[in-house]
N, C-alpha and C. Protein backbone atom coordinates (compact mmCIF):
# COMPACT_ATOMS: atom_id res chain seq x y z
N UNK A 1 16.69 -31.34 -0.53
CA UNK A 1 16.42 -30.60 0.68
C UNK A 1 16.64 -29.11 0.40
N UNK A 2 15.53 -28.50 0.43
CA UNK A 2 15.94 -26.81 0.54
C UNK A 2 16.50 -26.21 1.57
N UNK A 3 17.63 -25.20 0.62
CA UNK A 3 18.10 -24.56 1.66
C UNK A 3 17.27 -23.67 2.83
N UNK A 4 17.83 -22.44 3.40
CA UNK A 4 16.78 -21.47 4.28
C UNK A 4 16.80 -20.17 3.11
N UNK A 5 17.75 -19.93 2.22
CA UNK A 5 17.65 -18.97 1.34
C UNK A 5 16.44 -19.98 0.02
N UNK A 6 16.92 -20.61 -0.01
CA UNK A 6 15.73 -21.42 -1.19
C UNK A 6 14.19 -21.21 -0.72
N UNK A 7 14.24 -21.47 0.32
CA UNK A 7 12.99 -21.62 0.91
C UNK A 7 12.49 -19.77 0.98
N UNK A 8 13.19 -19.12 1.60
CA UNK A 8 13.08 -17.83 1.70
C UNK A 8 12.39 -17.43 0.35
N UNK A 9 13.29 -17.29 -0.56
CA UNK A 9 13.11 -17.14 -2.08
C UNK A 9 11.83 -17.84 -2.18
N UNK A 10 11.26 -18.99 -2.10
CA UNK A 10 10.49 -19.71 -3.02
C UNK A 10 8.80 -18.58 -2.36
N UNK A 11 9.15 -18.56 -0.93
CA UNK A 11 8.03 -17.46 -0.37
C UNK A 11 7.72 -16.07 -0.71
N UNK A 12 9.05 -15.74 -1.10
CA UNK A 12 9.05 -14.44 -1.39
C UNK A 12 8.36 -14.67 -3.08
N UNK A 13 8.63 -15.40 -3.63
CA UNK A 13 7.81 -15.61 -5.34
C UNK A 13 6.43 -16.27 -5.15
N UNK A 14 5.87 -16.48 -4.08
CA UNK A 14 4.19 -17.12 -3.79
C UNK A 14 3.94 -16.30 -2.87
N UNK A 15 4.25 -14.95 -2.28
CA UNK A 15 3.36 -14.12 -1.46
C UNK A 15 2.54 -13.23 -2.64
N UNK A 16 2.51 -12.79 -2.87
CA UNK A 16 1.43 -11.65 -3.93
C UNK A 16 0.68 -12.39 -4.34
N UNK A 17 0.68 -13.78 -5.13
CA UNK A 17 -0.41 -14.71 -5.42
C UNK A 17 -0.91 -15.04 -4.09
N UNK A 18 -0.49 -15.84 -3.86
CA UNK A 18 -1.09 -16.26 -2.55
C UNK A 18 -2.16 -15.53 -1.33
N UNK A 19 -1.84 -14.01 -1.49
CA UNK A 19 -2.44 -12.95 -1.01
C UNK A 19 -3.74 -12.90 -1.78
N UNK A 20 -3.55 -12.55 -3.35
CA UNK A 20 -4.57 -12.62 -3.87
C UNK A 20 -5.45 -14.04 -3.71
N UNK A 21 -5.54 -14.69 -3.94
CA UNK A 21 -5.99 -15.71 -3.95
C UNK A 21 -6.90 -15.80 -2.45
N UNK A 22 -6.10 -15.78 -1.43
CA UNK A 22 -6.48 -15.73 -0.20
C UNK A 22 -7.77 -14.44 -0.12
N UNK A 23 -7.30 -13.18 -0.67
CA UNK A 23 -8.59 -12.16 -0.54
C UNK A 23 -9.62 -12.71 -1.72
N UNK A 24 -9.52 -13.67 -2.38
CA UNK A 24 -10.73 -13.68 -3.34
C UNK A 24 -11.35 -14.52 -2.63
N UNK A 25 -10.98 -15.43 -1.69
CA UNK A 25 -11.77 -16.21 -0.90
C UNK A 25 -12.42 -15.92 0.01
N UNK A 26 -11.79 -15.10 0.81
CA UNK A 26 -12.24 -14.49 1.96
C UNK A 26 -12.30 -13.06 2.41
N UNK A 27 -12.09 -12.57 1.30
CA UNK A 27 -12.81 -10.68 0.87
C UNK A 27 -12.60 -10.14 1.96
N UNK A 28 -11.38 -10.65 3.06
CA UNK A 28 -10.74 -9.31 3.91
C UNK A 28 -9.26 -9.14 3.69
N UNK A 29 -8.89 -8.02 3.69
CA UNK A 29 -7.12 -8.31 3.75
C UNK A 29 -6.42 -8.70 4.81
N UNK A 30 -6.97 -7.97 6.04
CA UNK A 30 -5.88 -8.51 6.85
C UNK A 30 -6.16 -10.17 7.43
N UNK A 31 -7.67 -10.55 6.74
CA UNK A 31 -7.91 -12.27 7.05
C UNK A 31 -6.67 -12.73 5.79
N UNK A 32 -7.08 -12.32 4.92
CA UNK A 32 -5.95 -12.61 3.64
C UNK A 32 -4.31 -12.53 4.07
N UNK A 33 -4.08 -11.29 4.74
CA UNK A 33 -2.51 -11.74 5.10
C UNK A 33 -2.38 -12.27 6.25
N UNK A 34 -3.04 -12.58 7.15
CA UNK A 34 -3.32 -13.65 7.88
C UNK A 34 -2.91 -15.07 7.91
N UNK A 35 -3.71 -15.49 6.87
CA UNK A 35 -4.10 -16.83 6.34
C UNK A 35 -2.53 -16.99 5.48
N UNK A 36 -2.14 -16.14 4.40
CA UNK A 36 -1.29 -16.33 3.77
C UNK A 36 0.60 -16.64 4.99
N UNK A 37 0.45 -15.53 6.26
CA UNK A 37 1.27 -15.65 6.93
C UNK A 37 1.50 -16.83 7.39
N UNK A 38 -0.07 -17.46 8.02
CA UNK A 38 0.21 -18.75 8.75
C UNK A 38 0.62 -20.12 7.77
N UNK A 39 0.23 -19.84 6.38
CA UNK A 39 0.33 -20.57 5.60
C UNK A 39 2.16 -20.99 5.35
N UNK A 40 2.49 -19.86 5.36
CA UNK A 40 4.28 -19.37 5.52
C UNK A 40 4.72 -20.10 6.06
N UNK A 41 4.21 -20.32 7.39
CA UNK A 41 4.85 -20.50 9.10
C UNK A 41 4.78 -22.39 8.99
N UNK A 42 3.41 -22.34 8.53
CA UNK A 42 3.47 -24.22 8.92
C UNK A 42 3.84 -24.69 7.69
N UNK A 43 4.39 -24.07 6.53
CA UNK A 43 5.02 -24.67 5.52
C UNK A 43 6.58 -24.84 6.16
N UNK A 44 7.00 -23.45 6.13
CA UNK A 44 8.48 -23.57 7.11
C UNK A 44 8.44 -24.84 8.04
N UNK A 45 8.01 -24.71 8.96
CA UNK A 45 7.85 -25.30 10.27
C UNK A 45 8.03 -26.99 9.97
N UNK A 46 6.79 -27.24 9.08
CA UNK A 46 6.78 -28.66 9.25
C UNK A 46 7.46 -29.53 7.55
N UNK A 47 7.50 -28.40 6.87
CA UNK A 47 7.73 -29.43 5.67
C UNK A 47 9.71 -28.29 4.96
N UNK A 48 9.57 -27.80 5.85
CA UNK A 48 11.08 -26.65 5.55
C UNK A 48 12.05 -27.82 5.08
N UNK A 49 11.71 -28.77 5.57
CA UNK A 49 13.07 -29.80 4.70
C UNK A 49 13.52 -30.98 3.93
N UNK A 50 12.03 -30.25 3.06
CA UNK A 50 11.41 -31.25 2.16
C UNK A 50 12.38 -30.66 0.87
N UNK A 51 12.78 -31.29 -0.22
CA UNK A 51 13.00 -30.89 -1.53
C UNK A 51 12.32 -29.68 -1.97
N UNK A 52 13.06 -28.81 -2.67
CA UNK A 52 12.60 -27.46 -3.41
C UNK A 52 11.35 -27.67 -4.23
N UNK A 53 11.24 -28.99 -5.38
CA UNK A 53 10.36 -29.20 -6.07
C UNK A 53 9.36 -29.03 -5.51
N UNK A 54 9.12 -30.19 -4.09
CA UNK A 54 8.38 -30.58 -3.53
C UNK A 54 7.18 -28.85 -3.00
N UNK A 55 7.89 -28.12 -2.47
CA UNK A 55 7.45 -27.13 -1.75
C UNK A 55 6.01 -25.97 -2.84
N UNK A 56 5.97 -25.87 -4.27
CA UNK A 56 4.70 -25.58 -4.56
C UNK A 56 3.48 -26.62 -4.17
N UNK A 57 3.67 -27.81 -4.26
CA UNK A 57 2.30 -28.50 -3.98
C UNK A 57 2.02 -28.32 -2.54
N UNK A 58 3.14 -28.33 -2.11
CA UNK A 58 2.65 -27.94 -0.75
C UNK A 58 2.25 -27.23 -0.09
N UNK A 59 2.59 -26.33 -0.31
CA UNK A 59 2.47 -24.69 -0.07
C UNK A 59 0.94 -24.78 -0.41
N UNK A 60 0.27 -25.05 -1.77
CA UNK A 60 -0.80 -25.04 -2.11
C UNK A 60 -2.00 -25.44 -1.15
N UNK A 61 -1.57 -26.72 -0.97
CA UNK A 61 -2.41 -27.46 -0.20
C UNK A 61 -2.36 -27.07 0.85
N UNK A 62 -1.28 -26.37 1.72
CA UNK A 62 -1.52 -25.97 3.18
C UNK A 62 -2.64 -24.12 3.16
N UNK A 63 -2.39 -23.49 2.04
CA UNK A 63 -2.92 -22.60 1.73
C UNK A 63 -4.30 -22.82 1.65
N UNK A 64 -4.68 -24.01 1.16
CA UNK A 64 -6.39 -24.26 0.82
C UNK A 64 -6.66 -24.44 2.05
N UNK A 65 -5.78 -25.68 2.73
CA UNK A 65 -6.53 -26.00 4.50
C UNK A 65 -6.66 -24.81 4.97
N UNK A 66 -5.64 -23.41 5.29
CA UNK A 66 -5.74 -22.70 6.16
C UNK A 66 -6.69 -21.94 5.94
N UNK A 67 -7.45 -21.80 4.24
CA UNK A 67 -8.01 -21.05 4.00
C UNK A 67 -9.69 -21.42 4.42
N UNK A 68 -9.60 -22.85 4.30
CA UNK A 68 -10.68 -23.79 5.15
C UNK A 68 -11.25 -23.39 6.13
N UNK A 69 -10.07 -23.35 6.95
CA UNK A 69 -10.16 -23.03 8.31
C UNK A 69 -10.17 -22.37 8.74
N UNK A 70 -10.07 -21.02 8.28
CA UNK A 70 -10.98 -19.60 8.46
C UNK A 70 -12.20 -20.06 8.35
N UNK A 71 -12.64 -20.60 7.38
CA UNK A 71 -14.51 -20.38 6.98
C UNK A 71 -15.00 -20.86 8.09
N UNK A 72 -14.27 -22.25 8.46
CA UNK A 72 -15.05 -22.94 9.61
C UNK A 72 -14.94 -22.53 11.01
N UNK A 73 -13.95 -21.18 11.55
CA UNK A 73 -13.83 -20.68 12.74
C UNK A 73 -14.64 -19.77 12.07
N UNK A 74 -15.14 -19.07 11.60
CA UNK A 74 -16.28 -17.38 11.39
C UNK A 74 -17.23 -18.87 10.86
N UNK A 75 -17.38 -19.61 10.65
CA UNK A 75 -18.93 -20.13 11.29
C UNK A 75 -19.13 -20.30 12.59
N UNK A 76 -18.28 -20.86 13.37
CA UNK A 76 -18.42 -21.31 14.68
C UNK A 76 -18.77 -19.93 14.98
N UNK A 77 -17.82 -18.72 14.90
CA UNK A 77 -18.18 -17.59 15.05
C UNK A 77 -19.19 -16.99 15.40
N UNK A 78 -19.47 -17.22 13.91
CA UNK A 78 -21.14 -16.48 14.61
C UNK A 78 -22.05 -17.11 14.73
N UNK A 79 -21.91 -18.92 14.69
CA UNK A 79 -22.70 -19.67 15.64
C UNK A 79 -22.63 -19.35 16.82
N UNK A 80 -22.17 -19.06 17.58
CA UNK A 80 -21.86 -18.33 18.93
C UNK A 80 -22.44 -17.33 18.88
N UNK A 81 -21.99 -16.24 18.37
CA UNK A 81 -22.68 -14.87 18.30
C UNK A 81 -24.00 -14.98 17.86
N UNK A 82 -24.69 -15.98 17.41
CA UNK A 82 -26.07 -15.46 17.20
C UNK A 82 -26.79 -16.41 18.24
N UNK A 83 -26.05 -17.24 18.85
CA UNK A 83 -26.81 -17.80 19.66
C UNK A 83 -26.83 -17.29 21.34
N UNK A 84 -25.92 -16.40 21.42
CA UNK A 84 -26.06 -15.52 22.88
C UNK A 84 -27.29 -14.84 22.63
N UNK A 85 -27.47 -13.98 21.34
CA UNK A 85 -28.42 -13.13 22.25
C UNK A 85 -29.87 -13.49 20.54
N UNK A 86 -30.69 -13.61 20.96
CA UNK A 86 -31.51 -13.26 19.55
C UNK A 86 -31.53 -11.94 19.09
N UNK A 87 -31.19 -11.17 19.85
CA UNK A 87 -31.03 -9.59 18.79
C UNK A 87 -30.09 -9.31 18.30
N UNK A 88 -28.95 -10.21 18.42
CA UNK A 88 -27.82 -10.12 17.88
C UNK A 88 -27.84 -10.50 16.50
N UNK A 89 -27.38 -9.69 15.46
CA UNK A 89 -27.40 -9.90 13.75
C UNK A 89 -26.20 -10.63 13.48
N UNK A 90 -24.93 -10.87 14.17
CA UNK A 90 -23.69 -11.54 13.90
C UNK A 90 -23.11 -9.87 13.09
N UNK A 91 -21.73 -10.42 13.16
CA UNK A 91 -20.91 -9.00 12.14
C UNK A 91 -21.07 -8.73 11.13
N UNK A 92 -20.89 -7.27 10.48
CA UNK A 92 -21.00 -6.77 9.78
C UNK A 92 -20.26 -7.51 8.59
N UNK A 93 -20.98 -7.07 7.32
CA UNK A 93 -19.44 -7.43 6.06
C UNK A 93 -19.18 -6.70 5.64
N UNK A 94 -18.26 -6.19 5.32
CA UNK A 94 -17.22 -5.74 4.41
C UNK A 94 -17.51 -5.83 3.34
N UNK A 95 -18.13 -4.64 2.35
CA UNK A 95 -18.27 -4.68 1.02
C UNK A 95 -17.29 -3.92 0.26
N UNK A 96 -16.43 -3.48 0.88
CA UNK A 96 -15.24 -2.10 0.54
C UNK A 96 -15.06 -2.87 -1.16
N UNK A 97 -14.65 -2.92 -2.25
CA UNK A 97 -14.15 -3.57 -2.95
C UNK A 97 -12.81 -3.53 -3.15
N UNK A 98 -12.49 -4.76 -3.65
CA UNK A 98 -10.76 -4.95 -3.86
C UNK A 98 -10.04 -3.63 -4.43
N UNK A 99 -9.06 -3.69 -3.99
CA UNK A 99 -7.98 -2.98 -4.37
C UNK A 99 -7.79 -3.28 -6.19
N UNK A 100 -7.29 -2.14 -6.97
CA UNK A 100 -7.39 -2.35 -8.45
C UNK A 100 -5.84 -3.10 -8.01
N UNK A 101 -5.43 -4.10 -9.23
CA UNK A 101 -4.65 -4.35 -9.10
C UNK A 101 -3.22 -3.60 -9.86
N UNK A 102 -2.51 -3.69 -9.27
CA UNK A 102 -0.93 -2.66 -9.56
C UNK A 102 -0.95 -3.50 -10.99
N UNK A 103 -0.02 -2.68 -11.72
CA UNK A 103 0.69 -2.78 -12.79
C UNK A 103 2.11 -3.27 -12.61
N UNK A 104 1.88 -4.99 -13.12
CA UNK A 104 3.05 -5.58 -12.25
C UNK A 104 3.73 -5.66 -13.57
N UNK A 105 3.84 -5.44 -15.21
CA UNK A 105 4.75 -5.09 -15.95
C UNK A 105 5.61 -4.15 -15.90
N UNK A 106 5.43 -3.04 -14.81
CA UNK A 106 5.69 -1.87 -14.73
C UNK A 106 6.05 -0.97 -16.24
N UNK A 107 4.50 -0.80 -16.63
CA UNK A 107 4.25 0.28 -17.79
C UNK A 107 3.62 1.17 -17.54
N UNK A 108 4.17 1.58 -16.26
CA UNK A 108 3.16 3.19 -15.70
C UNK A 108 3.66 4.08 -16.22
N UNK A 109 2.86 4.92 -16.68
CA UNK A 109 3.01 6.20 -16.64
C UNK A 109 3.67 5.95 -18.88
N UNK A 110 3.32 4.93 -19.20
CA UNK A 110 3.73 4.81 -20.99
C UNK A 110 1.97 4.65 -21.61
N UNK A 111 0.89 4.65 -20.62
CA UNK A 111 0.00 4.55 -21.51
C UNK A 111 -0.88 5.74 -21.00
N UNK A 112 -1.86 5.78 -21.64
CA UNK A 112 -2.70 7.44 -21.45
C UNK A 112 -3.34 7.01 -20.26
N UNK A 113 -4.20 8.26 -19.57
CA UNK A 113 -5.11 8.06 -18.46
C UNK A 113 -6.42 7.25 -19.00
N UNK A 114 -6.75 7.59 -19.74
CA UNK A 114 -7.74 6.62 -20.38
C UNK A 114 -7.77 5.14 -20.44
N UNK A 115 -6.39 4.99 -20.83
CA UNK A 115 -5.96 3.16 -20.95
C UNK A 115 -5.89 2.99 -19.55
N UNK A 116 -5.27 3.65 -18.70
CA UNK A 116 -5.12 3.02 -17.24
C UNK A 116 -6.80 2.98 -16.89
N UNK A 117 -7.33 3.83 -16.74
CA UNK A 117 -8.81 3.60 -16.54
C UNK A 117 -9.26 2.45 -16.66
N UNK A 118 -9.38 2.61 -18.29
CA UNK A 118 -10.36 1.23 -18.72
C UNK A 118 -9.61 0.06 -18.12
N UNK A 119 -8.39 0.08 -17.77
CA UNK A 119 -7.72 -1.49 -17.60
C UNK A 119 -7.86 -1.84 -16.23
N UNK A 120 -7.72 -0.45 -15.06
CA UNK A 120 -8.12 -0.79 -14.20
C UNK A 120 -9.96 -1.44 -13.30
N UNK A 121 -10.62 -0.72 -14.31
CA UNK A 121 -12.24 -0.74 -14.48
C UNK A 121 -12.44 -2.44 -14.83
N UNK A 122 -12.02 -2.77 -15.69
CA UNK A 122 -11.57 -4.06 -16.53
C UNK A 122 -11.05 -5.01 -15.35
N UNK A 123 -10.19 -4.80 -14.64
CA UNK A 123 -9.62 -5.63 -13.72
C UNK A 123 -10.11 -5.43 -12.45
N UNK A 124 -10.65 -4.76 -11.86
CA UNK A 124 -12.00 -4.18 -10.70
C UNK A 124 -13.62 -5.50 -11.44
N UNK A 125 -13.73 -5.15 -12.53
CA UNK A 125 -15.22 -6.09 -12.81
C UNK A 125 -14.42 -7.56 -12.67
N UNK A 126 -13.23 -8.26 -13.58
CA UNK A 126 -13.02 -9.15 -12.99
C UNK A 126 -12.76 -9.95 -12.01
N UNK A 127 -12.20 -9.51 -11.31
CA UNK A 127 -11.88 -9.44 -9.57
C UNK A 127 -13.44 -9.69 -8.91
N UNK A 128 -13.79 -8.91 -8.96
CA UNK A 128 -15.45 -8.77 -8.95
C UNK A 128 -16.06 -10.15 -8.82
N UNK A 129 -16.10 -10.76 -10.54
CA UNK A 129 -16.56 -11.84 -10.87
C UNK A 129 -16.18 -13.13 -10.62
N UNK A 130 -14.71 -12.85 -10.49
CA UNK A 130 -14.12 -13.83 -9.27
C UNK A 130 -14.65 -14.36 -8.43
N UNK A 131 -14.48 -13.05 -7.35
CA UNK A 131 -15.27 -13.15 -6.06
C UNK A 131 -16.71 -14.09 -6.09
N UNK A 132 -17.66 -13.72 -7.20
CA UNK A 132 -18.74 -14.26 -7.16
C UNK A 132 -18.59 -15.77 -7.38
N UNK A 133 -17.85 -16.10 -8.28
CA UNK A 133 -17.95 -18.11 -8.23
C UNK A 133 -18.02 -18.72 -6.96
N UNK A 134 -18.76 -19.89 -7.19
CA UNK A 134 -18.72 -20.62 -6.51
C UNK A 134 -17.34 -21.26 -5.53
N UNK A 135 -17.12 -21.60 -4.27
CA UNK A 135 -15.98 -21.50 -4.12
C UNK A 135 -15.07 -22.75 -4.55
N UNK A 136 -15.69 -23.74 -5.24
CA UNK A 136 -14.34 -24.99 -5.78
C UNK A 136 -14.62 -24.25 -7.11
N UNK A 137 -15.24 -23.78 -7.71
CA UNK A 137 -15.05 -23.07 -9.25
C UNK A 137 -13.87 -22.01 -9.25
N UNK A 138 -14.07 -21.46 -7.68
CA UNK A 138 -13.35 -19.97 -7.92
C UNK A 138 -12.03 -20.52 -7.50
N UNK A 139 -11.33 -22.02 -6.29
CA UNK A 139 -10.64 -22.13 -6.13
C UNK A 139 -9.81 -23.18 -7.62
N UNK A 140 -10.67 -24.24 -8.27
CA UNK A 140 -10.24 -24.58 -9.35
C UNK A 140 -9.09 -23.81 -10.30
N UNK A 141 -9.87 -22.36 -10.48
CA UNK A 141 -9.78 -21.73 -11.38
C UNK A 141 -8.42 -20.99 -11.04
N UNK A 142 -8.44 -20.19 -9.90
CA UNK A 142 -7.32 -19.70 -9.49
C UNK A 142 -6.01 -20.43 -9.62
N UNK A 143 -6.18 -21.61 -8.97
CA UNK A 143 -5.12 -22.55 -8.99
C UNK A 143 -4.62 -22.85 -10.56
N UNK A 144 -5.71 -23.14 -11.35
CA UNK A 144 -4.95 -23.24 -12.73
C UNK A 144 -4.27 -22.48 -13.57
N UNK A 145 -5.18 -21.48 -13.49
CA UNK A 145 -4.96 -19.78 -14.41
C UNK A 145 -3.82 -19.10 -13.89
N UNK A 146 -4.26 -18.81 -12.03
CA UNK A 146 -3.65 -17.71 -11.85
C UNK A 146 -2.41 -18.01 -11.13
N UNK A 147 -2.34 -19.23 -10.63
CA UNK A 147 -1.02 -19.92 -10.55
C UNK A 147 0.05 -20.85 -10.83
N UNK A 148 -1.27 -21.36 -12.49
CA UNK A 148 -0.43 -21.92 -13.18
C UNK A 148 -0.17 -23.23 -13.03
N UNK A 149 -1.04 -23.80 -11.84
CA UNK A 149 -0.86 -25.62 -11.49
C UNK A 149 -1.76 -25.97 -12.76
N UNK A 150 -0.98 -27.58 -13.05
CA UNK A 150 -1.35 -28.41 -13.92
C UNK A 150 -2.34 -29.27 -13.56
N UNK A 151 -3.03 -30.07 -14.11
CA UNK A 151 -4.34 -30.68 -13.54
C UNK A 151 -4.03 -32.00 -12.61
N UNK A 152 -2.90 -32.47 -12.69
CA UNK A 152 -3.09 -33.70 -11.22
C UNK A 152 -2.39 -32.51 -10.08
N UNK A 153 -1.98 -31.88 -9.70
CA UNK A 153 -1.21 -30.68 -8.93
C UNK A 153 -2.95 -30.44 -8.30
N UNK A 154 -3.25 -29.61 -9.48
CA UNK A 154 -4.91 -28.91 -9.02
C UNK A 154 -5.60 -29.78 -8.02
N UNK A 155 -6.03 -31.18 -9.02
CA UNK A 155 -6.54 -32.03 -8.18
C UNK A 155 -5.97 -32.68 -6.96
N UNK A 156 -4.64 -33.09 -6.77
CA UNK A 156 -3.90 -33.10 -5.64
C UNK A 156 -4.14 -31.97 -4.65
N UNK A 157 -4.32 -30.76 -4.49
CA UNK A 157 -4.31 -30.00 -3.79
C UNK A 157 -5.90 -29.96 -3.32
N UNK A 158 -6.74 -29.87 -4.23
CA UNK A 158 -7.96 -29.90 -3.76
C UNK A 158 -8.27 -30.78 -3.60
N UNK A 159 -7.82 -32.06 -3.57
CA UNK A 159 -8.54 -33.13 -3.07
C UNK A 159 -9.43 -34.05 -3.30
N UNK A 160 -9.56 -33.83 -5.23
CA UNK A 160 -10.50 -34.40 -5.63
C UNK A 160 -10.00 -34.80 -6.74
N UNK A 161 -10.81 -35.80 -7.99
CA UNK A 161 -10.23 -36.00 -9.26
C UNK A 161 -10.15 -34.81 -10.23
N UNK A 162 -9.31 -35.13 -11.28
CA UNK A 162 -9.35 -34.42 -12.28
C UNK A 162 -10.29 -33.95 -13.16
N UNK A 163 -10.99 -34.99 -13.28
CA UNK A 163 -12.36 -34.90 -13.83
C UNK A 163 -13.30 -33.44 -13.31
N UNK A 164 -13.08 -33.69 -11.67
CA UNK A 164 -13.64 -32.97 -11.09
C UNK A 164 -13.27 -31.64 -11.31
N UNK A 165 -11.78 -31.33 -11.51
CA UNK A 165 -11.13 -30.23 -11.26
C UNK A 165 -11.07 -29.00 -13.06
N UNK A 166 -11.57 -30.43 -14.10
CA UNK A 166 -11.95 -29.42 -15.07
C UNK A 166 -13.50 -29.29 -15.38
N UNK A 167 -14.04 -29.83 -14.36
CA UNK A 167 -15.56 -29.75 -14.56
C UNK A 167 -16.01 -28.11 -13.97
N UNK A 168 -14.94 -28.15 -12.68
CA UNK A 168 -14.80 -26.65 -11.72
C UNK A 168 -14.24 -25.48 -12.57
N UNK A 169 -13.41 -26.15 -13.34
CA UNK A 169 -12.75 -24.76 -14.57
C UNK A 169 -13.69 -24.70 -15.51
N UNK A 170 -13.86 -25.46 -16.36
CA UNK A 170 -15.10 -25.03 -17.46
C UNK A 170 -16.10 -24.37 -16.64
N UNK A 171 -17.20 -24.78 -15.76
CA UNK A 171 -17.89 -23.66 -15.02
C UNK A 171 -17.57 -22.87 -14.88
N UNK A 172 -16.33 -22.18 -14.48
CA UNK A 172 -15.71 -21.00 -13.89
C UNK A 172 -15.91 -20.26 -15.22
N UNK A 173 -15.14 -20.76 -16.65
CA UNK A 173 -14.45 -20.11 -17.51
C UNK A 173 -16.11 -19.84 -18.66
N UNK A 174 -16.84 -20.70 -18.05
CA UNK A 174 -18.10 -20.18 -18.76
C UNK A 174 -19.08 -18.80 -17.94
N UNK A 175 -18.97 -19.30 -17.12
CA UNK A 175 -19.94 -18.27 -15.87
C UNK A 175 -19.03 -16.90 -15.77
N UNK A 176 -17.48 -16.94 -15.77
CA UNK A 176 -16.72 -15.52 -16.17
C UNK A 176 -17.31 -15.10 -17.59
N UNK A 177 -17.20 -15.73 -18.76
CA UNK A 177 -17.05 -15.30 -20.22
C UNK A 177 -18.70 -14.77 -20.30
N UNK A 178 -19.88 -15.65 -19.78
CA UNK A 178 -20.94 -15.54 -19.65
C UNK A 178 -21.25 -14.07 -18.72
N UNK A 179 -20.77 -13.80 -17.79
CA UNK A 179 -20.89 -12.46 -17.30
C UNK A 179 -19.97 -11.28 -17.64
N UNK A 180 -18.95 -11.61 -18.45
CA UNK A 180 -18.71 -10.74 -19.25
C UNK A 180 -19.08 -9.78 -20.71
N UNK A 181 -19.48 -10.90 -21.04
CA UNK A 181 -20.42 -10.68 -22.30
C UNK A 181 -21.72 -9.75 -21.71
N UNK A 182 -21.95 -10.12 -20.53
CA UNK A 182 -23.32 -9.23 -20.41
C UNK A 182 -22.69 -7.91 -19.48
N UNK A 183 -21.70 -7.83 -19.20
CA UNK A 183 -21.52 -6.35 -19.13
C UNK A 183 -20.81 -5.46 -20.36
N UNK A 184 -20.78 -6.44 -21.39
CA UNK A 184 -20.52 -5.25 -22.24
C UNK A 184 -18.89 -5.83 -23.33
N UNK A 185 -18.38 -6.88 -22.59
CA UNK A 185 -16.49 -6.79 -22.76
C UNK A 185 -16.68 -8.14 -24.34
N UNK A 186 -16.53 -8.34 -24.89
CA UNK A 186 -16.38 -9.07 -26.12
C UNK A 186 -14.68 -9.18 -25.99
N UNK A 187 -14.38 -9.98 -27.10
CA UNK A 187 -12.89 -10.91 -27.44
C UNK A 187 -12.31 -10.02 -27.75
């Protein structure tokens, strides 16, 4: 059973992923800290006194539903909105692009302006290419890479077999390497 400091802690080490993850899906921030907040709330709420172990898979999986369930309220959305009026186009999007991401080694200010450039440029096109996968490729992928779940975890969370869940990573990890190569980035 986790404590309320365990639990505290375990949130405070899955908000910055979780954020990210959440804006690669749904390319707004404040939908992103949104989604990640409520994700917080009904982890607390309903599973707060479950075992420590227990609380990454969970967390995961309540993160994918909530993230679900954005897509399917901004459909209803602007199923509504386009069905009041026919001159209505539904809302605008948001093309702003992501935020470069911080330098979470904290080696600022030890490499030249040049290196920060290219690394930030570098991490702006990936982010990028992210964004573009498909979304069980892009969620596969995240989950493995960028948070490090193992493949029955992955597939547990998404809901499908394993099979499935490295069929979604190899796509991902070809269609990234494949659009990298054509802007230019080699090994």
């Amino acid at each position: 059973m986790a404590t309320d400091k365990e639990l505290s802690d375990f949130l405070r080490s899955v908000e910055r992923r979780a954020f990210k993850r959440g804006l690669y899906h749904v390319r707004d921030e404040e939908a992103a800290l949104d989604i990640v907040q409520d994700s917080m709330m009904k982890l607390a709420q309903s599973y707060g006194d479950k075992p420590l172990a227990e609380l990454p898979m969970l967390f995961q999986r309540i993160l994918s539903n909530t993230i679900l369930d954005w897509f399917r309220r901004q459909k209803t959305r602007q199923a509504v909105i386009s069905n009041l009026s026919e001159f209505t186009a539904g809302p605008d999007e948001d093309d702003d692009p992501l935020e470069t991401l911080q330098d979470l080694l904290g080696h600022e200010g030890t490499e030249s302006a040049e290196d920060a450039l290219q690394r930030a440029q570098t991490l702006k096109t990936l982010e990028t290419l992210i964004m573009d996968l498909p979304q069980r490729q892009r969620e596969a992928f995240l989950m493995r890479y960028w948070e490090e779940m193992d493949l029955a975890e992955t597939a547990a969370v998404m809901g499908c077999s394993q099979g499935s869940v490295k069929t979604h990573c190899f796509r991902a990890v070809q269609a990234l390497s494949q659009a990298l190569r054509a802007k230019g980035f080699s090994k």
